[in-house]
PDB file of N, CA and C in Angstrom:
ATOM      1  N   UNK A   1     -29.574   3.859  14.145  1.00  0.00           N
ATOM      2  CA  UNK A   1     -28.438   3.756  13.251  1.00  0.00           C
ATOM      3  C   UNK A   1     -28.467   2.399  12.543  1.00  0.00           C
ATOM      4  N   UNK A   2     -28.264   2.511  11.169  1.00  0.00           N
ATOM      5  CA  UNK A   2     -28.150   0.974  10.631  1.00  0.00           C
ATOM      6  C   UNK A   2     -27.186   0.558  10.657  1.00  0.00           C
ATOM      7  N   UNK A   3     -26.894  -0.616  10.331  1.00  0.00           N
ATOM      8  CA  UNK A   3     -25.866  -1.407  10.256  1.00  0.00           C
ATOM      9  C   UNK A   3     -25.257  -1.907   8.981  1.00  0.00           C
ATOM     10  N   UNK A   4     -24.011  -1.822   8.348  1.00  0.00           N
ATOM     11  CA  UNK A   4     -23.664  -2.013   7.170  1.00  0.00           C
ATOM     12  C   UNK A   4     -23.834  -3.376   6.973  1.00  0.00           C
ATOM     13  N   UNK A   5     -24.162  -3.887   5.874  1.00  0.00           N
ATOM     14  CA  UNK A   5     -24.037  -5.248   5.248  1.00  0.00           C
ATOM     15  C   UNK A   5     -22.920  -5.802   5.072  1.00  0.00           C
ATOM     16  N   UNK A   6     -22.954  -6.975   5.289  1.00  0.00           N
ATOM     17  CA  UNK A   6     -21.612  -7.912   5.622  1.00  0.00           C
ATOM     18  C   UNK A   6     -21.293  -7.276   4.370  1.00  0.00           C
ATOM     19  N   UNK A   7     -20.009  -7.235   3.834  1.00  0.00           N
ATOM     20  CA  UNK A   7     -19.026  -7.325   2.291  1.00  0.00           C
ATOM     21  C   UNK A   7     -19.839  -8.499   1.591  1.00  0.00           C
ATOM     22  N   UNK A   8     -19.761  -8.136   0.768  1.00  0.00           N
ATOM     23  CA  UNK A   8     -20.448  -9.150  -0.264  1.00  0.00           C
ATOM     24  C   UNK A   8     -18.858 -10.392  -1.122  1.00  0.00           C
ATOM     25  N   UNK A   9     -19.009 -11.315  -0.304  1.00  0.00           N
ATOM     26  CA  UNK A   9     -17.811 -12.237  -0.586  1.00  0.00           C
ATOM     27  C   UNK A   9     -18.606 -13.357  -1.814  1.00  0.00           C
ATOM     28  N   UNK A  10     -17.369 -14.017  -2.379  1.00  0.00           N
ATOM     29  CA  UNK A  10     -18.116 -15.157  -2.913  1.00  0.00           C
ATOM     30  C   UNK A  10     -18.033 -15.788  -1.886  1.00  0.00           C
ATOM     31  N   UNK A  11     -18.622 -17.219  -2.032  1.00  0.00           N
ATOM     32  CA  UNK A  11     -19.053 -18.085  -1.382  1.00  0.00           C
ATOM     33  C   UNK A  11     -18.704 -19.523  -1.854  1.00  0.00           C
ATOM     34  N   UNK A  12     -18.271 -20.045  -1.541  1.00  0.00           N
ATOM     35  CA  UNK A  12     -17.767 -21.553  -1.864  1.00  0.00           C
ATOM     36  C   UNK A  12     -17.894 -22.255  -0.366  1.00  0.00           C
ATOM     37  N   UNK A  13     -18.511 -23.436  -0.932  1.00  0.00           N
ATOM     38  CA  UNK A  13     -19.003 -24.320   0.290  1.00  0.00           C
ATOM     39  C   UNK A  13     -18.322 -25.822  -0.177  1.00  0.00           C
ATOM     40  N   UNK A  14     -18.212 -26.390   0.803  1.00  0.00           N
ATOM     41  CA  UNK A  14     -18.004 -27.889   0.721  1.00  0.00           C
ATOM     42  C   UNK A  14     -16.648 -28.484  -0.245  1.00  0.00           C
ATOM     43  N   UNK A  15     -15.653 -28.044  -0.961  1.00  0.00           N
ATOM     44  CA  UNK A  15     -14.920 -27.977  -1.970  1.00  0.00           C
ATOM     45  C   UNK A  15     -13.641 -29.212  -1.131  1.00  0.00           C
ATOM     46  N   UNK A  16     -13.287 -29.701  -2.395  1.00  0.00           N
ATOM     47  CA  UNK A  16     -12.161 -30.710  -1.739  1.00  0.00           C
ATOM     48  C   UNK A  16     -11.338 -30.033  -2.910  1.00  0.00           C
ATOM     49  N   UNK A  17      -9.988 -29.839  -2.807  1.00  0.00           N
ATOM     50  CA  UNK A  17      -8.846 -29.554  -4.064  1.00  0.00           C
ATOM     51  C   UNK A  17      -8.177 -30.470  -3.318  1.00  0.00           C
ATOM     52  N   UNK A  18      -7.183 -30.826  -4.724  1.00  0.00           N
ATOM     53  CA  UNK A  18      -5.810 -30.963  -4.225  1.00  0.00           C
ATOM     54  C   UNK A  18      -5.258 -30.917  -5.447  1.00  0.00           C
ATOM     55  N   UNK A  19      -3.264 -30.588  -4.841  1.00  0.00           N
ATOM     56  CA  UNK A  19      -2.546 -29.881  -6.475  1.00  0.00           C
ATOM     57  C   UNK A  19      -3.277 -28.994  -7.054  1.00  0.00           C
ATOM     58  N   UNK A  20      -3.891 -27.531  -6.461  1.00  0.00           N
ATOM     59  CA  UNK A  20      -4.430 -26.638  -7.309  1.00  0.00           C
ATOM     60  C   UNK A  20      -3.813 -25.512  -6.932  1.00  0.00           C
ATOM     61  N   UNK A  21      -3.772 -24.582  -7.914  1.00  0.00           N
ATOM     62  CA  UNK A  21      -3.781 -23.313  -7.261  1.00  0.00           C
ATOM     63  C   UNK A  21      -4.700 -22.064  -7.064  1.00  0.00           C
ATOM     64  N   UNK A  22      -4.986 -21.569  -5.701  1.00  0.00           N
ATOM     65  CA  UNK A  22      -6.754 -21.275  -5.228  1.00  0.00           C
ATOM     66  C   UNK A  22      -6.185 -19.923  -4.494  1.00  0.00           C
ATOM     67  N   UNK A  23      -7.271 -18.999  -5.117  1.00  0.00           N
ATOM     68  CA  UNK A  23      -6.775 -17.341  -4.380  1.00  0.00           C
ATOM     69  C   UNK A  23      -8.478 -17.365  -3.492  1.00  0.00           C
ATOM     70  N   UNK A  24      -7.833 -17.343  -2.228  1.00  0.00           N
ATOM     71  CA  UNK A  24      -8.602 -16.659  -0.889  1.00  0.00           C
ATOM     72  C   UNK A  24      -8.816 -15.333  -1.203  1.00  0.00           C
ATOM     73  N   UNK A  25      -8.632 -14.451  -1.395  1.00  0.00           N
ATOM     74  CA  UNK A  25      -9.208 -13.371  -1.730  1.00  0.00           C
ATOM     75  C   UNK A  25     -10.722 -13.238  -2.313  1.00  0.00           C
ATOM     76  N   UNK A  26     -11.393 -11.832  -1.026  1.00  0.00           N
ATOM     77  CA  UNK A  26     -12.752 -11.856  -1.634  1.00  0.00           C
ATOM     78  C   UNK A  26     -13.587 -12.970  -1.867  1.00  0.00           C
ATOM     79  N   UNK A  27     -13.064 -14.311  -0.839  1.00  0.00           N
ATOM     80  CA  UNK A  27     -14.078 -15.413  -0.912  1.00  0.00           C
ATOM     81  C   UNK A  27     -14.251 -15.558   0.614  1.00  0.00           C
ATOM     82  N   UNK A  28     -15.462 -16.154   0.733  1.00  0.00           N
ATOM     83  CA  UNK A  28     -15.817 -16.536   2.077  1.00  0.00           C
ATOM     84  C   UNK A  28     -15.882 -18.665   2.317  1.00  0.00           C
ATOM     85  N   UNK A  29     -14.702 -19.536   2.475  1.00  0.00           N
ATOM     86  CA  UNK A  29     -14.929 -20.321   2.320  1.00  0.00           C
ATOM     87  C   UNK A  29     -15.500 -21.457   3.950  1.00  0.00           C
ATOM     88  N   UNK A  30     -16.325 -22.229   3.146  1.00  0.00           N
ATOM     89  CA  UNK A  30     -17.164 -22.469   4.413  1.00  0.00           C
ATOM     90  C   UNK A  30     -16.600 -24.334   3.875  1.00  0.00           C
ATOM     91  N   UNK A  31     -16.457 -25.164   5.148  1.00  0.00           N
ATOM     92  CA  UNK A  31     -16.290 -26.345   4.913  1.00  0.00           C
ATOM     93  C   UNK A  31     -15.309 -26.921   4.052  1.00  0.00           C
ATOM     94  N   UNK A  32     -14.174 -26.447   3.945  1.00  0.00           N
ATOM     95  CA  UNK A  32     -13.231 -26.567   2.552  1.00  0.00           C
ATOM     96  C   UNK A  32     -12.280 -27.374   2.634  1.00  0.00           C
ATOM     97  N   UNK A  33     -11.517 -28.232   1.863  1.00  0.00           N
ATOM     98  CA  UNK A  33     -11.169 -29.011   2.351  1.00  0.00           C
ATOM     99  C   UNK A  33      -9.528 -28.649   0.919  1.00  0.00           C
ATOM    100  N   UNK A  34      -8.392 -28.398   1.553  1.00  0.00           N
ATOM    101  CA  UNK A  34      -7.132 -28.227   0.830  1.00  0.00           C
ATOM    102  C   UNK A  34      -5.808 -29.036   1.023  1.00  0.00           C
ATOM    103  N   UNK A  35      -5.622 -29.778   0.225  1.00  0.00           N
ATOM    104  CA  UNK A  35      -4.773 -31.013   0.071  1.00  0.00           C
ATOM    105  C   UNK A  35      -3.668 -30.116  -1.049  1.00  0.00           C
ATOM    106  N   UNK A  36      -2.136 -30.128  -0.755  1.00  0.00           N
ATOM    107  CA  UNK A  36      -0.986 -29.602  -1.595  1.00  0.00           C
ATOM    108  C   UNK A  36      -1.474 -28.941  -2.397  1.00  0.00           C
ATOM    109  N   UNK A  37      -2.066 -27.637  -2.292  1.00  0.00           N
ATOM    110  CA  UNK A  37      -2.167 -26.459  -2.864  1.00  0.00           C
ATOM    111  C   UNK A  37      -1.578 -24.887  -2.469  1.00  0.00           C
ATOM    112  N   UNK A  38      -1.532 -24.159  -3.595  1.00  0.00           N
ATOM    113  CA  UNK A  38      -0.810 -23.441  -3.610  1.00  0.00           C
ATOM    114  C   UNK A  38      -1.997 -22.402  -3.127  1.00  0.00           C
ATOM    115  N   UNK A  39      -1.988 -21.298  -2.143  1.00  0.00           N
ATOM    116  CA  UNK A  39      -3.151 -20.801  -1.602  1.00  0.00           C
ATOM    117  C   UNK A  39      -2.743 -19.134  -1.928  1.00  0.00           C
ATOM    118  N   UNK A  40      -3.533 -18.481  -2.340  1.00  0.00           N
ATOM    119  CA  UNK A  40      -2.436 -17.321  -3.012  1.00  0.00           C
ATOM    120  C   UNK A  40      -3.566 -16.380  -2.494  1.00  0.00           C
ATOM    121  N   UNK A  41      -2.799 -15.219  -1.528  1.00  0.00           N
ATOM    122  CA  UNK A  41      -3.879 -13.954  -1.020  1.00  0.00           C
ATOM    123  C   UNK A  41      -3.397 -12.891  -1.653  1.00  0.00           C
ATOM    124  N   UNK A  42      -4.166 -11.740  -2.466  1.00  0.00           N
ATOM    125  CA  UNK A  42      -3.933 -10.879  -2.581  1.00  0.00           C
ATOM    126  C   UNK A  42      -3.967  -9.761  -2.544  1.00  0.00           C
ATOM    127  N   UNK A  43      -5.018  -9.529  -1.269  1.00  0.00           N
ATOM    128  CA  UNK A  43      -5.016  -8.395  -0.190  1.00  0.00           C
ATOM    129  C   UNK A  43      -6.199  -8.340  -0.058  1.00  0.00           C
ATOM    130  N   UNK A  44      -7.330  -9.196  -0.441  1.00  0.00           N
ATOM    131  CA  UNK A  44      -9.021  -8.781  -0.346  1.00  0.00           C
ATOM    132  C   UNK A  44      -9.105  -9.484   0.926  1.00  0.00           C
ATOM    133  N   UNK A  45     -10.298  -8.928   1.522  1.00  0.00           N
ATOM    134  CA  UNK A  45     -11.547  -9.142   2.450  1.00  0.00           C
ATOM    135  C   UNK A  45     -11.108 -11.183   2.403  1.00  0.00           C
ATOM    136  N   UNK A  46     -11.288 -11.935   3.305  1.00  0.00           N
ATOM    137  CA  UNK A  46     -11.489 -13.420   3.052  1.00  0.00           C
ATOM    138  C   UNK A  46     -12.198 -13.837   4.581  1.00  0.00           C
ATOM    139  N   UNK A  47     -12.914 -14.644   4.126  1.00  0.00           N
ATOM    140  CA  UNK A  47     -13.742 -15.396   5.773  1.00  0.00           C
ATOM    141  C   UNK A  47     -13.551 -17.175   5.501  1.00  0.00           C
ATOM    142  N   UNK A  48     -12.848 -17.933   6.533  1.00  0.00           N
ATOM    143  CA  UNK A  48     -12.671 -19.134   6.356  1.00  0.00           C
ATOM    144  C   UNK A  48     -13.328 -19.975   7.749  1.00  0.00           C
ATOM    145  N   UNK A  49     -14.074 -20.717   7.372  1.00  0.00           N
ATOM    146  CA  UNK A  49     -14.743 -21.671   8.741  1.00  0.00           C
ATOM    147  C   UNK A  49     -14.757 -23.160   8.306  1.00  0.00           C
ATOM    148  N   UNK A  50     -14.299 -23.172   9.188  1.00  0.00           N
ATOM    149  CA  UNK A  50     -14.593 -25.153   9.029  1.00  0.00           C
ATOM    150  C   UNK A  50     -13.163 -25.751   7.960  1.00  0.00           C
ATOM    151  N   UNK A  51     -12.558 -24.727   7.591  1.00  0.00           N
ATOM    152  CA  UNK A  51     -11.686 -25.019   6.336  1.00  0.00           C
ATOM    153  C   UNK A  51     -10.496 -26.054   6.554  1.00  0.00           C
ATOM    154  N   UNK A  52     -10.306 -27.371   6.226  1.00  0.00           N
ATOM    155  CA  UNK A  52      -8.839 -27.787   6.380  1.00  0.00           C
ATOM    156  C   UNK A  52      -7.184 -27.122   5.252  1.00  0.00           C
ATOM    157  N   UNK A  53      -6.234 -27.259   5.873  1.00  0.00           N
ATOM    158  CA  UNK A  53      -5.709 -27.075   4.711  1.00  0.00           C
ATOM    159  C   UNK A  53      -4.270 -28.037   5.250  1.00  0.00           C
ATOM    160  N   UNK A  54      -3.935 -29.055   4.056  1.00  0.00           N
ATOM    161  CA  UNK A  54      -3.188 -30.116   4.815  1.00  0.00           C
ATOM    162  C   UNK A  54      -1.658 -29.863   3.327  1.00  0.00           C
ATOM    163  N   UNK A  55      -0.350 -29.721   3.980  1.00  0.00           N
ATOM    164  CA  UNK A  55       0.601 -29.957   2.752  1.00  0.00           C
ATOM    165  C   UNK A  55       0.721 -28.399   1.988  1.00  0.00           C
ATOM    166  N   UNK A  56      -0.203 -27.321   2.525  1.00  0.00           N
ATOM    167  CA  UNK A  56       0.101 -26.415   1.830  1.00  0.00           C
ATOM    168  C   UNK A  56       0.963 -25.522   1.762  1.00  0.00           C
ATOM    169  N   UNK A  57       1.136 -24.730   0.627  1.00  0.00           N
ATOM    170  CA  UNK A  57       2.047 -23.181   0.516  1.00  0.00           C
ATOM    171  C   UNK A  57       1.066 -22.076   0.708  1.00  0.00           C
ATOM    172  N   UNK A  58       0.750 -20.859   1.408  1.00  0.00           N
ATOM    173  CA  UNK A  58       0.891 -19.901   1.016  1.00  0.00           C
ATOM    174  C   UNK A  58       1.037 -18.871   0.557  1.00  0.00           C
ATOM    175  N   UNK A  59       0.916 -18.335  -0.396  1.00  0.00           N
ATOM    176  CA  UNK A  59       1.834 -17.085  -0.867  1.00  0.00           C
ATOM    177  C   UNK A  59       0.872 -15.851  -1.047  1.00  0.00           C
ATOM    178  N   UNK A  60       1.907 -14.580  -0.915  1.00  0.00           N
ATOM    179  CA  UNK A  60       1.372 -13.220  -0.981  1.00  0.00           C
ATOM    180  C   UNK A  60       1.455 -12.859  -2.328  1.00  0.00           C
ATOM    181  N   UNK A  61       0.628 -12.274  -2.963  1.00  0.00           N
ATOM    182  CA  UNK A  61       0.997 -11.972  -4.373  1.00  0.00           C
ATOM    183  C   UNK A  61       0.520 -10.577  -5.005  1.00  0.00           C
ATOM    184  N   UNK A  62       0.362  -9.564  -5.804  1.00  0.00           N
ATOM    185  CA  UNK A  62       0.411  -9.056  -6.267  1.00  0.00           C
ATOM    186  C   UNK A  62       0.135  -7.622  -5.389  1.00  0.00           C
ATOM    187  N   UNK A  63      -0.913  -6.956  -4.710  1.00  0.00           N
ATOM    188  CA  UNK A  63      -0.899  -5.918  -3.781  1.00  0.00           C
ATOM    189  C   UNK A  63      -0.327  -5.978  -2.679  1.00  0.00           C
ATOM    190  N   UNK A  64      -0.903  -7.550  -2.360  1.00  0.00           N
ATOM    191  CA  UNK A  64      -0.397  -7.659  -0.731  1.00  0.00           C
ATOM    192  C   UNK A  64       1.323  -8.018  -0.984  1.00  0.00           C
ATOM    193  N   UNK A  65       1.847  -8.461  -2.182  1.00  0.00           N
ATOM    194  CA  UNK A  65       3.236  -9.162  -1.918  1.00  0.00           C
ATOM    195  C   UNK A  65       3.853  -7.691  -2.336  1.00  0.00           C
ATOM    196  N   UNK A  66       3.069  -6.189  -2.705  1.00  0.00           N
ATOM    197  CA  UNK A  66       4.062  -5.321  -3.026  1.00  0.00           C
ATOM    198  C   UNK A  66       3.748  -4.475  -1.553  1.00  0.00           C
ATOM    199  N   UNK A  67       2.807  -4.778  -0.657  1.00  0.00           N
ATOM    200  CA  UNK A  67       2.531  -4.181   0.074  1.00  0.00           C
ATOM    201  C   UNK A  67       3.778  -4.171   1.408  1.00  0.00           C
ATOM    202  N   UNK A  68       3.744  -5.649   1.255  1.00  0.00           N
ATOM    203  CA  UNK A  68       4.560  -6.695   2.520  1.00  0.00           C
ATOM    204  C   UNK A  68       6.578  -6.077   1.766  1.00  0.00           C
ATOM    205  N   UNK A  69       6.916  -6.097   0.910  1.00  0.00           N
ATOM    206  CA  UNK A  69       7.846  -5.658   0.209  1.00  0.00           C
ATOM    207  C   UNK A  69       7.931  -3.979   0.368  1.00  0.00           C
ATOM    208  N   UNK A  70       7.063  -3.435   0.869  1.00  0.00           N
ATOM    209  CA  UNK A  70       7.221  -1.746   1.076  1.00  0.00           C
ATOM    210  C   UNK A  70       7.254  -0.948  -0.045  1.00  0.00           C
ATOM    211  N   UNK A  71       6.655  -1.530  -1.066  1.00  0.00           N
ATOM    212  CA  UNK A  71       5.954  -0.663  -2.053  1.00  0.00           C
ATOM    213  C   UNK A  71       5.385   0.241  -1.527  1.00  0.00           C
ATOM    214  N   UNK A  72       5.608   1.857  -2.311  1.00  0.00           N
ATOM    215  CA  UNK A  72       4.795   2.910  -1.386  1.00  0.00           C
ATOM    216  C   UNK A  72       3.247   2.679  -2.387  1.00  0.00           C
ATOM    217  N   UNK A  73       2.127   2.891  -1.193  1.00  0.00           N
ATOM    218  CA  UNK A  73       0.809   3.164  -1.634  1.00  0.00           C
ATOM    219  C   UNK A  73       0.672   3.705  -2.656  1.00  0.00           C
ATOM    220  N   UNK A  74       1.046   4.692  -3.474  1.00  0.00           N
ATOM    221  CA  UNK A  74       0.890   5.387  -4.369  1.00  0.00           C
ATOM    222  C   UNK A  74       1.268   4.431  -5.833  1.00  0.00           C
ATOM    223  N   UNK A  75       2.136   4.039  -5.703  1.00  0.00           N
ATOM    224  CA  UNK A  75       2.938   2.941  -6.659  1.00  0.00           C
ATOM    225  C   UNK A  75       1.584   1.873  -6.649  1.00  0.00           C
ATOM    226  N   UNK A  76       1.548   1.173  -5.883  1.00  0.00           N
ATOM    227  CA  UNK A  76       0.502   0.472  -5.582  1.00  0.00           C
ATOM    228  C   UNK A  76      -0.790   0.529  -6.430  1.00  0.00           C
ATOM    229  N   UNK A  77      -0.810   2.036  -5.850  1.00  0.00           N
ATOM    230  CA  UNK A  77      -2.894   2.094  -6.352  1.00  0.00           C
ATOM    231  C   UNK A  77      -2.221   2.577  -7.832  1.00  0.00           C
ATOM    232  N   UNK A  78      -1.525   2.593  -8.448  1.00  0.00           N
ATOM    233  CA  UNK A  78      -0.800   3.021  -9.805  1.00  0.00           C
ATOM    234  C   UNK A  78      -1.389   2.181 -10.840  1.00  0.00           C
ATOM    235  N   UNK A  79      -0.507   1.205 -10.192  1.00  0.00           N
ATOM    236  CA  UNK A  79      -0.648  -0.377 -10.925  1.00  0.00           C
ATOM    237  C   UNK A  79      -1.799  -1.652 -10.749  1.00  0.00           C
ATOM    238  N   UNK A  80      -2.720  -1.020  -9.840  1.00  0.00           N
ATOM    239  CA  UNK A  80      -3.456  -1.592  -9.947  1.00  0.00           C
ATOM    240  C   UNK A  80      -4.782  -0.790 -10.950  1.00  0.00           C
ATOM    241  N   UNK A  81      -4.822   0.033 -10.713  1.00  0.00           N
ATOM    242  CA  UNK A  81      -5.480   1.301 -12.176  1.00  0.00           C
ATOM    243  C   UNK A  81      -4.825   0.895 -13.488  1.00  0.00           C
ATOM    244  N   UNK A  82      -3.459   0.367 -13.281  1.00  0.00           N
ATOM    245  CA  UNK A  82      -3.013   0.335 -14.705  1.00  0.00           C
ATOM    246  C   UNK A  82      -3.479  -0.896 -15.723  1.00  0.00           C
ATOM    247  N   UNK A  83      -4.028  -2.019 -14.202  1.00  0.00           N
ATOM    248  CA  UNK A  83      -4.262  -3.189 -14.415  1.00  0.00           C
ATOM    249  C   UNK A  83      -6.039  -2.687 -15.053  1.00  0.00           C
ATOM    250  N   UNK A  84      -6.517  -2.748 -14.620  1.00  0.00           N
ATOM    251  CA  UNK A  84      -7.768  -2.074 -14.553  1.00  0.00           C
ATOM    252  C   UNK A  84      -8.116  -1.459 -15.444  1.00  0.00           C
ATOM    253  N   UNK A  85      -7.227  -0.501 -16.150  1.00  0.00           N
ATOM    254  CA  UNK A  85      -7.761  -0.385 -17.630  1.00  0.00           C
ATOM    255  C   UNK A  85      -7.101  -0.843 -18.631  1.00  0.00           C
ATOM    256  N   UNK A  86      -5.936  -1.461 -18.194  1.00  0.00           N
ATOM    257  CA  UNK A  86      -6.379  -2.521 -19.282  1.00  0.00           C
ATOM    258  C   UNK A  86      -6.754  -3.538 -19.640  1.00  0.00           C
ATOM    259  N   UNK A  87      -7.657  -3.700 -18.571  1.00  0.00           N
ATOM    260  CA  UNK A  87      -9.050  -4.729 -18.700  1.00  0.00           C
ATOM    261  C   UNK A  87     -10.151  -3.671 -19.872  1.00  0.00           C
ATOM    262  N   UNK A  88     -10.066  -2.601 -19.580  1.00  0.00           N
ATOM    263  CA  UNK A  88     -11.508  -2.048 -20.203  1.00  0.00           C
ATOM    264  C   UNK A  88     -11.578  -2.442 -21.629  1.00  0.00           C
ATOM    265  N   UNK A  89     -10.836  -3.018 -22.291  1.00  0.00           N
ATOM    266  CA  UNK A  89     -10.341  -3.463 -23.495  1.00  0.00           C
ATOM    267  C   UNK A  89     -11.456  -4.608 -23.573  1.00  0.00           C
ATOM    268  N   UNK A  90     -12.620  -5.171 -22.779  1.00  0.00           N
ATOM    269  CA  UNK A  90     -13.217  -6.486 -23.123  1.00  0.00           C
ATOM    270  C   UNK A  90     -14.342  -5.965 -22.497  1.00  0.00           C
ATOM    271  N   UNK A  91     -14.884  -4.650 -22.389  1.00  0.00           N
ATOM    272  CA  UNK A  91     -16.090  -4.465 -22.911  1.00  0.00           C
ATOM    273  C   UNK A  91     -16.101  -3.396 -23.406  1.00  0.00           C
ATOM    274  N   UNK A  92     -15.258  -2.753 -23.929  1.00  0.00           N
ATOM    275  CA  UNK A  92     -15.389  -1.217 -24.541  1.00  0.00           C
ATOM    276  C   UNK A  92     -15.403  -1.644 -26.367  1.00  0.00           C
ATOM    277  N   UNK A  93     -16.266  -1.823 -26.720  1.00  0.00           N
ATOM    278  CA  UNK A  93     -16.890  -2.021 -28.227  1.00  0.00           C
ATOM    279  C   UNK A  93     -15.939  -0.557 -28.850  1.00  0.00           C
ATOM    280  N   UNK A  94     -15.716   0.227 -28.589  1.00  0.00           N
ATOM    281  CA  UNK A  94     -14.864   1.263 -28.863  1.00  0.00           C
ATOM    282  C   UNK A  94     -13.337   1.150 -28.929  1.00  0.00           C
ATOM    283  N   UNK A  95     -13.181   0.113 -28.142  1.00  0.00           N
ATOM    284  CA  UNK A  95     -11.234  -0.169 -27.937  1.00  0.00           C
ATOM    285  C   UNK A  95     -10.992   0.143 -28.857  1.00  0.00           C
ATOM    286  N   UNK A  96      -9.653  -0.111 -29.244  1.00  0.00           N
ATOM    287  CA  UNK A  96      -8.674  -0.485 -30.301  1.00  0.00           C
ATOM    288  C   UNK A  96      -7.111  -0.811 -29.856  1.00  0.00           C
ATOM    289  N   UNK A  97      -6.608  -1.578 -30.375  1.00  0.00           N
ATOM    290  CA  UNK A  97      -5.388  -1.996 -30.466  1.00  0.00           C
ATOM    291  C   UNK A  97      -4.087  -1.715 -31.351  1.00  0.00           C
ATOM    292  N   UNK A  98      -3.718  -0.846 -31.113  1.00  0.00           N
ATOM    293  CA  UNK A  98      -2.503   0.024 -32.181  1.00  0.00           C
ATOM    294  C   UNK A  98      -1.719  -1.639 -32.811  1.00  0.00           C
ATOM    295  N   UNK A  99      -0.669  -0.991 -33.587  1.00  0.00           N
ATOM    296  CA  UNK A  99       0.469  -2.479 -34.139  1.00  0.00           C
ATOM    297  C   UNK A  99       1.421  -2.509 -33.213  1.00  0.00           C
ATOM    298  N   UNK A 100       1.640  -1.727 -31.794  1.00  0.00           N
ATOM    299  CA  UNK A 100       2.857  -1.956 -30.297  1.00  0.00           C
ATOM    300  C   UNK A 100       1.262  -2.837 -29.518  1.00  0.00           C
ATOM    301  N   UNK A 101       0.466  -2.806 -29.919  1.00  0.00           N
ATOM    302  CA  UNK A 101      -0.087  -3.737 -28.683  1.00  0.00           C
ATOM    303  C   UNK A 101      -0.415  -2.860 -27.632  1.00  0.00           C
ATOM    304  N   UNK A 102      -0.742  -1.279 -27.726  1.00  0.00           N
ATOM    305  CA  UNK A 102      -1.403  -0.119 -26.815  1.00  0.00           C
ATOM    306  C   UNK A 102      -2.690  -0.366 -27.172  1.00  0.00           C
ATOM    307  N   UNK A 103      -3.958  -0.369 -26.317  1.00  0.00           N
ATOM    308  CA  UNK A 103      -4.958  -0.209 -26.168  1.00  0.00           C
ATOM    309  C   UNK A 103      -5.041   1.394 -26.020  1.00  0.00           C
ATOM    310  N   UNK A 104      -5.617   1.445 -26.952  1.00  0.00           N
ATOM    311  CA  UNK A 104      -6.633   2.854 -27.402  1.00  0.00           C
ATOM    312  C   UNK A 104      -7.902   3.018 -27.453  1.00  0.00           C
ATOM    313  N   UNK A 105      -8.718   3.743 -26.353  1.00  0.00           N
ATOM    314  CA  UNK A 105      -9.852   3.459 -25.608  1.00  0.00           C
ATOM    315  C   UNK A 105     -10.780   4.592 -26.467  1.00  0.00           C
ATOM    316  N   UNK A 106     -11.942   4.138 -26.930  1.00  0.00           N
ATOM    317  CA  UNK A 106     -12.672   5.818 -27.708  1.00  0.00           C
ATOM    318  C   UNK A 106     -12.207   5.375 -29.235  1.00  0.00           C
ATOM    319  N   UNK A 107     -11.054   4.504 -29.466  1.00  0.00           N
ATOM    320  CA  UNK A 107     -10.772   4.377 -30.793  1.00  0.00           C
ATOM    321  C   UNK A 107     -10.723   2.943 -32.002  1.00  0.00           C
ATOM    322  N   UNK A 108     -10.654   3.338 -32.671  1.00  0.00           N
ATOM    323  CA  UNK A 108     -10.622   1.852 -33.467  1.00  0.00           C
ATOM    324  C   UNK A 108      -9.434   1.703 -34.775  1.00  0.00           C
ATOM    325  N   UNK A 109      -9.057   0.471 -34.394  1.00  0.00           N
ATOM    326  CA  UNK A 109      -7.804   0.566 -35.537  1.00  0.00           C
ATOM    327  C   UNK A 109      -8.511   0.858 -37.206  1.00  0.00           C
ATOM    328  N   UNK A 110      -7.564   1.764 -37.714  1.00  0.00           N
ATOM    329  CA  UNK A 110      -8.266   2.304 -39.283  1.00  0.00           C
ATOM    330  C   UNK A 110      -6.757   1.637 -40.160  1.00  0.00           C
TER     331      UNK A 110
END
């Protein structure tokens, strides 16, 4: 039987902040060093070793802060699809942008 491959995280090594604001999510931080920053998770995968974090906040934010709030799942995976396409707007050479500011995907303003 094989074995799955770790998650593929970023990777940040050695980092000093301070006064920033830094999302743990989907990073793997190794050696890190966090002075009064604002540390913001938002529901991804995270691996932390060696990490200080001195003066900081916390916060849950966008899946995880609707998750922790009892947003039902469905709502959830809604808005994050909703988010999601309308990202497709920055590589779809096809977009278009109506005059309300709707992204129209397949089309182009005439």
């Amino acid at each position: 039987m094989k074995n799955n491959p770790e998650m593929d995280l970023e990777i940040v090594r050695e980092i000093e902040l301070q006064g920033a604001n830094f999302s743990i999510s989907n990073k793997k931080l190794i050696n890190c060093k966090f002075i009064s920053c604002n540390i913001l998770y938002s529901g991804g995968p995270f691996h932390l070793e060696g990490c200080e974090f001195g003066h900081c906040i916390f916060f849950r934010i966008g899946p995880m802060e609707d998750a922790f709030n009892n947003v039902a799942a469905e709502k959830i995976k809604g808005n994050l699809l909703k988010c999601w396409d309308d990202l497709k707007f920055l590589w779809d050479p096809d977009a278009g942008v109506d005059d309300k500011g709707n992204i129209n995907f397949g089309k182009t303003n005439t």
